[in-house]
C-alpha atoms as a PDB file:
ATOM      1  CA  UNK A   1     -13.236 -15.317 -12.147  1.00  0.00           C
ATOM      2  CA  UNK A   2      -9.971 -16.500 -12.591  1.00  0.00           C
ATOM      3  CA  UNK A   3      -6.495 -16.299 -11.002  1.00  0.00           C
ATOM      4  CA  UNK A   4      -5.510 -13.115 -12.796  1.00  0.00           C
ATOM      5  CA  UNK A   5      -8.362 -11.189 -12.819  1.00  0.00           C
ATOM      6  CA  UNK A   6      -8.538 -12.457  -8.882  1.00  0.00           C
ATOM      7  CA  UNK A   7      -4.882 -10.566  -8.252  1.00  0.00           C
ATOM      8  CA  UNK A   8      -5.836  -7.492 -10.175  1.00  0.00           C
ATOM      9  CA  UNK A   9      -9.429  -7.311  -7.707  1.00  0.00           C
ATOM     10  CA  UNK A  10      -7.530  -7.771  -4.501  1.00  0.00           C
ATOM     11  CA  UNK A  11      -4.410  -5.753  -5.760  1.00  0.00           C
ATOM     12  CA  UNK A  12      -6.646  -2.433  -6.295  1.00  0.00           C
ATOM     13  CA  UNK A  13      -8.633  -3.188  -2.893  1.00  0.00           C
ATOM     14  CA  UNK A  14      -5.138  -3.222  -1.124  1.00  0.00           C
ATOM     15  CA  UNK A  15      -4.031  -0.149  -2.769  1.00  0.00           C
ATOM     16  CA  UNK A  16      -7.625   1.098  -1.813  1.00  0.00           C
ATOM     17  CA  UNK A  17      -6.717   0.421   2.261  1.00  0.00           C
ATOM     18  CA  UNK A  18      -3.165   2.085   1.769  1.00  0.00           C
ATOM     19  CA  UNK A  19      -4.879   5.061   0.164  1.00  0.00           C
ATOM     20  CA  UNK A  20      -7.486   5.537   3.040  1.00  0.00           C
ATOM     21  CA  UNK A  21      -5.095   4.908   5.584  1.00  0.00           C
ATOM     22  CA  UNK A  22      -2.622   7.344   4.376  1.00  0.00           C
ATOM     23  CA  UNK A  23      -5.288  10.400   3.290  1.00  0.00           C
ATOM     24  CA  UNK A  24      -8.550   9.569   5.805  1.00  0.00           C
ATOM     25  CA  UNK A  25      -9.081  12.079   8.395  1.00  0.00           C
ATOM     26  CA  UNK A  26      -7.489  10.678  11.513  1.00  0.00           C
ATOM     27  CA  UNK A  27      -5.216   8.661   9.206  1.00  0.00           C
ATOM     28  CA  UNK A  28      -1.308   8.418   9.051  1.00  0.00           C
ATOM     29  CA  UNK A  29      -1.063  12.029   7.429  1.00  0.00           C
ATOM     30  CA  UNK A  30      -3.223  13.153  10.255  1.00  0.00           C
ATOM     31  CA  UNK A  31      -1.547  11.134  13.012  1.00  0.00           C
ATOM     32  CA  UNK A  32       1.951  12.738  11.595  1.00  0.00           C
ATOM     33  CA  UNK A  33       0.956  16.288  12.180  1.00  0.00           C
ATOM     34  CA  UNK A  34      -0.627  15.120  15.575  1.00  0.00           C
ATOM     35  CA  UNK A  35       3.404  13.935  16.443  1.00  0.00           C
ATOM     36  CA  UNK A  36       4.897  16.618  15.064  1.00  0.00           C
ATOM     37  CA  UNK A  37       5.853  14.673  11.867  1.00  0.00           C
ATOM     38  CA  UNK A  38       6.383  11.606  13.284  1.00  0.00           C
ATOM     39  CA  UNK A  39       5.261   8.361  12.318  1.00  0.00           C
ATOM     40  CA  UNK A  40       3.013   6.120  13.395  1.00  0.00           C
ATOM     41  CA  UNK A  41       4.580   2.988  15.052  1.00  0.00           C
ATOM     42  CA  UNK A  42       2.977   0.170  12.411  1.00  0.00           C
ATOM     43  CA  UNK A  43       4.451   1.312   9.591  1.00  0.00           C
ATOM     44  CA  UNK A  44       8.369   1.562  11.855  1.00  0.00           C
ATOM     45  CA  UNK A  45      11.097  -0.555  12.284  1.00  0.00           C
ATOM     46  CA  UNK A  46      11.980  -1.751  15.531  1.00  0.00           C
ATOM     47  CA  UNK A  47      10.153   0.607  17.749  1.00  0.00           C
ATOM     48  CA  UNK A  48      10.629   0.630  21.353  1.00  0.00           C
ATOM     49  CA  UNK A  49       7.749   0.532  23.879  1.00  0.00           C
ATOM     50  CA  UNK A  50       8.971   4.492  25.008  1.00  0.00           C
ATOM     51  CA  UNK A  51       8.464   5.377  21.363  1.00  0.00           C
ATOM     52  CA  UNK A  52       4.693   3.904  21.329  1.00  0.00           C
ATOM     53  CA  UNK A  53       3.556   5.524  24.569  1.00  0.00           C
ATOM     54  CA  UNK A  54       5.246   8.682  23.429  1.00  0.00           C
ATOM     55  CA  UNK A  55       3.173   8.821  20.291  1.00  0.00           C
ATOM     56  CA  UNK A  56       0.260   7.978  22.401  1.00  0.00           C
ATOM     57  CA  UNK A  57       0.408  10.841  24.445  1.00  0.00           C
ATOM     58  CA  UNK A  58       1.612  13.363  21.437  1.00  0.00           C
ATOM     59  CA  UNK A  59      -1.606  11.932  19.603  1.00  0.00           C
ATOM     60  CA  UNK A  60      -4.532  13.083  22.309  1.00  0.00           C
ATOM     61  CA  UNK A  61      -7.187  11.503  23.096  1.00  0.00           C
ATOM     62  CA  UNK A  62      -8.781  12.730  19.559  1.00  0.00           C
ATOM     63  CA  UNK A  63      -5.484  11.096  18.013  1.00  0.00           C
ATOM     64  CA  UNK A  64      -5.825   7.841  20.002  1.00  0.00           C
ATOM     65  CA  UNK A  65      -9.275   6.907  19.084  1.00  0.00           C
ATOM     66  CA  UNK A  66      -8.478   7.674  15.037  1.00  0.00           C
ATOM     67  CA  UNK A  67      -5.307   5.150  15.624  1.00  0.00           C
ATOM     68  CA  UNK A  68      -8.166   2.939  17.150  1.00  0.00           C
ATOM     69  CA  UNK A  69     -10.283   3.135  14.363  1.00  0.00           C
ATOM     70  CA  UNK A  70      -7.535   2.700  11.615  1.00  0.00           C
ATOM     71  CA  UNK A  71      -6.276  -0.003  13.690  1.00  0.00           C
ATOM     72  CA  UNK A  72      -9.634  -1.984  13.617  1.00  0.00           C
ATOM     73  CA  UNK A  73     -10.140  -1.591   9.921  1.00  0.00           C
ATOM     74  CA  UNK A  74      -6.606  -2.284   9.923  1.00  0.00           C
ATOM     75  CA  UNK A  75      -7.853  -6.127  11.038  1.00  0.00           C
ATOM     76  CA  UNK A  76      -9.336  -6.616   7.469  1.00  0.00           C
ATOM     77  CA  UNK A  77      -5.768  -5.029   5.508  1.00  0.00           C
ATOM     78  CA  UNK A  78      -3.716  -8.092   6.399  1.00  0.00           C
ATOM     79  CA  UNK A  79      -6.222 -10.895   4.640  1.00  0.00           C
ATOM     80  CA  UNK A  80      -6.360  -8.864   1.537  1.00  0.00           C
ATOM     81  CA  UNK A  81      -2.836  -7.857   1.101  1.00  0.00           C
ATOM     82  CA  UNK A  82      -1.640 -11.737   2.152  1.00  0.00           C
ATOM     83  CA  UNK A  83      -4.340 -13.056  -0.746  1.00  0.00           C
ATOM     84  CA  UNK A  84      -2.864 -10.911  -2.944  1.00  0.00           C
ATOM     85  CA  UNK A  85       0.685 -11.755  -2.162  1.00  0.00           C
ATOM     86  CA  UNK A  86       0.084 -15.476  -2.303  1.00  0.00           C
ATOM     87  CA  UNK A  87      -2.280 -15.193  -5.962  1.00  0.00           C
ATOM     88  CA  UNK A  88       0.602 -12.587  -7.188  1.00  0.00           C
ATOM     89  CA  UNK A  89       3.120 -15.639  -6.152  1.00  0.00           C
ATOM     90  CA  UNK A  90       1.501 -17.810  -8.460  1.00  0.00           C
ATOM     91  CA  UNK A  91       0.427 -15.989 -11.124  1.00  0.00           C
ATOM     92  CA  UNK A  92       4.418 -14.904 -11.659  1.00  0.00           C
ATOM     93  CA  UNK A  93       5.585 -18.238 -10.896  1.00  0.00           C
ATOM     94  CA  UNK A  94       3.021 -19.532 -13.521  1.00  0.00           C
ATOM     95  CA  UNK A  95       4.015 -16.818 -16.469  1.00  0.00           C
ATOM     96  CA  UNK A  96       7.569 -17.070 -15.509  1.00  0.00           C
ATOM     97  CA  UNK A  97       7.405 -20.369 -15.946  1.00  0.00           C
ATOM     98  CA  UNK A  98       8.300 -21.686 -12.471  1.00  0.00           C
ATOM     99  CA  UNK A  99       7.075 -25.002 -10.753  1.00  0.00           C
ATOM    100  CA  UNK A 100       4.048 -24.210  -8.712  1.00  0.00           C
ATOM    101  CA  UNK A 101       6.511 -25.105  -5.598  1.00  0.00           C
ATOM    102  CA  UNK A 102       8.799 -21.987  -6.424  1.00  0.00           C
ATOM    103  CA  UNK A 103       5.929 -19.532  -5.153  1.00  0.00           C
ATOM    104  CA  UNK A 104       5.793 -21.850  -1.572  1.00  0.00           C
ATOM    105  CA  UNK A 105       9.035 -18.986   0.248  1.00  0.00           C
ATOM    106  CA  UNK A 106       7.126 -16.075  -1.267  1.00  0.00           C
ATOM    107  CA  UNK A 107       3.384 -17.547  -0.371  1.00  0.00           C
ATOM    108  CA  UNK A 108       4.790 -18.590   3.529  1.00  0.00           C
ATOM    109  CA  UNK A 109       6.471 -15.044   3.732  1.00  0.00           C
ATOM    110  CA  UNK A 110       3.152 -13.262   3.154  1.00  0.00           C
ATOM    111  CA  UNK A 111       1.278 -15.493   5.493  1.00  0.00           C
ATOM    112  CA  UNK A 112       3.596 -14.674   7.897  1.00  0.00           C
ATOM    113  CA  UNK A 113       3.510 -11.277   7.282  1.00  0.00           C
ATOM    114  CA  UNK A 114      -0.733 -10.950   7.471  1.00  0.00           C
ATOM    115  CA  UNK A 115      -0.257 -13.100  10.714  1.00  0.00           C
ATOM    116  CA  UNK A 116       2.278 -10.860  12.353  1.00  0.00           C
ATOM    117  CA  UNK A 117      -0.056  -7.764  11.197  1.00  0.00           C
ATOM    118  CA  UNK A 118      -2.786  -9.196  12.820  1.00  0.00           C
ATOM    119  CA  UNK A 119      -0.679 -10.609  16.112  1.00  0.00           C
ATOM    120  CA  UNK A 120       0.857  -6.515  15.816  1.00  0.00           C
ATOM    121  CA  UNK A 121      -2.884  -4.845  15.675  1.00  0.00           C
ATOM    122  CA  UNK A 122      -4.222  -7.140  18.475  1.00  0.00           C
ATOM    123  CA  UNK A 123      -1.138  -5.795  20.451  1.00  0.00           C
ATOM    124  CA  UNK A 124      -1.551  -2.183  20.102  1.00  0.00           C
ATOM    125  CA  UNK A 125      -5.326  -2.034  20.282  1.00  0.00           C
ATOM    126  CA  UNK A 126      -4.678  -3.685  24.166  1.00  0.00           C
ATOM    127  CA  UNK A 127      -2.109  -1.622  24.737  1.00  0.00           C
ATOM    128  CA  UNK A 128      -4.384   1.720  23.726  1.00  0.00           C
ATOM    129  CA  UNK A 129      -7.382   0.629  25.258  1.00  0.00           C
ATOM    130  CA  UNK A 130      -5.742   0.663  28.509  1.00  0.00           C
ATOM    131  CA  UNK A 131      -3.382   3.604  27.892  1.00  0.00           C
ATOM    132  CA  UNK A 132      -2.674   5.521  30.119  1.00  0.00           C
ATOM    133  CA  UNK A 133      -1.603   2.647  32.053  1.00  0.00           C
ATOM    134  CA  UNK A 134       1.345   1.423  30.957  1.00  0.00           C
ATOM    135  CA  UNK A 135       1.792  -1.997  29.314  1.00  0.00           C
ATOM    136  CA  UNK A 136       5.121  -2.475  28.629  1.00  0.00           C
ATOM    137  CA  UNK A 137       5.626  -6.305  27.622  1.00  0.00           C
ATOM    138  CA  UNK A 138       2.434  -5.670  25.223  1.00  0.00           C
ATOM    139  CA  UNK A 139       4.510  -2.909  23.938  1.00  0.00           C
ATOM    140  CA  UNK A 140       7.226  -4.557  22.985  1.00  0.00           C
ATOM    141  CA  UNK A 141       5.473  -7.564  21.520  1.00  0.00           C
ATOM    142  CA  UNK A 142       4.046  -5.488  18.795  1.00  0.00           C
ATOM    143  CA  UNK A 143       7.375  -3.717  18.223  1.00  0.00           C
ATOM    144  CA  UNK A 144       8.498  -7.202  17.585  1.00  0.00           C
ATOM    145  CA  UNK A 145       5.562  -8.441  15.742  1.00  0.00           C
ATOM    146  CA  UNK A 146       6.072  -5.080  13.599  1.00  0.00           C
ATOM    147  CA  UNK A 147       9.628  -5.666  12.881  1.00  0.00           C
ATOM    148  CA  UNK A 148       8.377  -9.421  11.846  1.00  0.00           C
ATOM    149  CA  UNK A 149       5.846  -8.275   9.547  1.00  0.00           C
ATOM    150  CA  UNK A 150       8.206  -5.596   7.712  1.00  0.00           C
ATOM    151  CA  UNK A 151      10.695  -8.600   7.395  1.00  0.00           C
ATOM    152  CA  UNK A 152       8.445 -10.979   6.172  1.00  0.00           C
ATOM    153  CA  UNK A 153       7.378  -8.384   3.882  1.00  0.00           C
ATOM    154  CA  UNK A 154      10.665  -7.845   2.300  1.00  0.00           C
ATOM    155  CA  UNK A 155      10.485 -11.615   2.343  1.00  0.00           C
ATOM    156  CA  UNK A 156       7.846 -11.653  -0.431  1.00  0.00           C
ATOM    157  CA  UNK A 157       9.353  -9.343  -2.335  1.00  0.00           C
ATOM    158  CA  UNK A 158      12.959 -10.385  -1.993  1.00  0.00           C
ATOM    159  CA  UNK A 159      11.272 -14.078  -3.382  1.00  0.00           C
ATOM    160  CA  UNK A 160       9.373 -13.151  -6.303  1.00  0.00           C
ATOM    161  CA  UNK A 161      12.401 -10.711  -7.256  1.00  0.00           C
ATOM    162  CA  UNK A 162      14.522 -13.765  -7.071  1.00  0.00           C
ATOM    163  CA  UNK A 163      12.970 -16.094  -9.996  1.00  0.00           C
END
């Protein structure tokens, strides 16, 4: 298989994740209308710990364990979508004509990116397996490591729009 064909695997496996996250039963649609059109904190900027426990409680406990779930299949997302950043990186830099080293900013921005998805999900799965106790520093970490990953996100793009 080569590098191309590679991308265009891992690109429609990635699109397959966003599609069952979004349309799955107990999915982001599902959360929305669970928070009264709200969404779920992993896909928001710069949420506060009052925002996440809020949701929480607007979810249920029906609500809670779907974010669970979606969560933990959520721990796969972030090695697929960071392959396919770093192979898309190359495969432009390569038909663009680039040195190989132009693709390092957009390759280290989607590392980053899959690590502070995974640092986010670890976050939130501790802070709703021991909801309703409150863990506010846990909280905020994953607001943080969600705010990271969006960055780091627009990162990758900002770097392969750049050549």
């Amino acid at each position: 298989m080569n590098e191309l064909t590679a991308t265009v695997l891992l690109l429609a496996i990635a699109v397959g994740f966003l599609g069952w996250f979004w349309l799955a039963p107990g999915g982001v649609l599902g959360l929305r209308r669970l928070a009264d059109g709200e969404l779920q904190v992993d896909v928001r900027f710069a949420y506060t710990p009052e925002t996440l426990y809020r949701l929480l409680e607007k979810y249920g406990a029906d609500g809670r364990r779907s974010f669970r779930r979606m969560l933990l299949a959520d721990m796969l997302f972030p090695a697929v979508y960071g392959a396919t950043l770093c192979l898309l990186a190359d495969s432009l830099a390569e038909l663009r004509g680039a040195p190989p080293e132009s693709a390092n900013i957009a390759r280290i921005f989607a590392v980053c990116a899959a690590g502070f998805d995974y640092a986010e999900n670890a976050l939130l799965l501790h802070v709703v397996h021991r909801f309703p106790a409150r863990h506010t520093r846990a909280a905020r970490a994953a607001g943080v490591c969600t705010t990271l990953k969006m960055l780091s996100f627009l990162g990758v793009i900002a770097a392969l729009a750049a050549w």
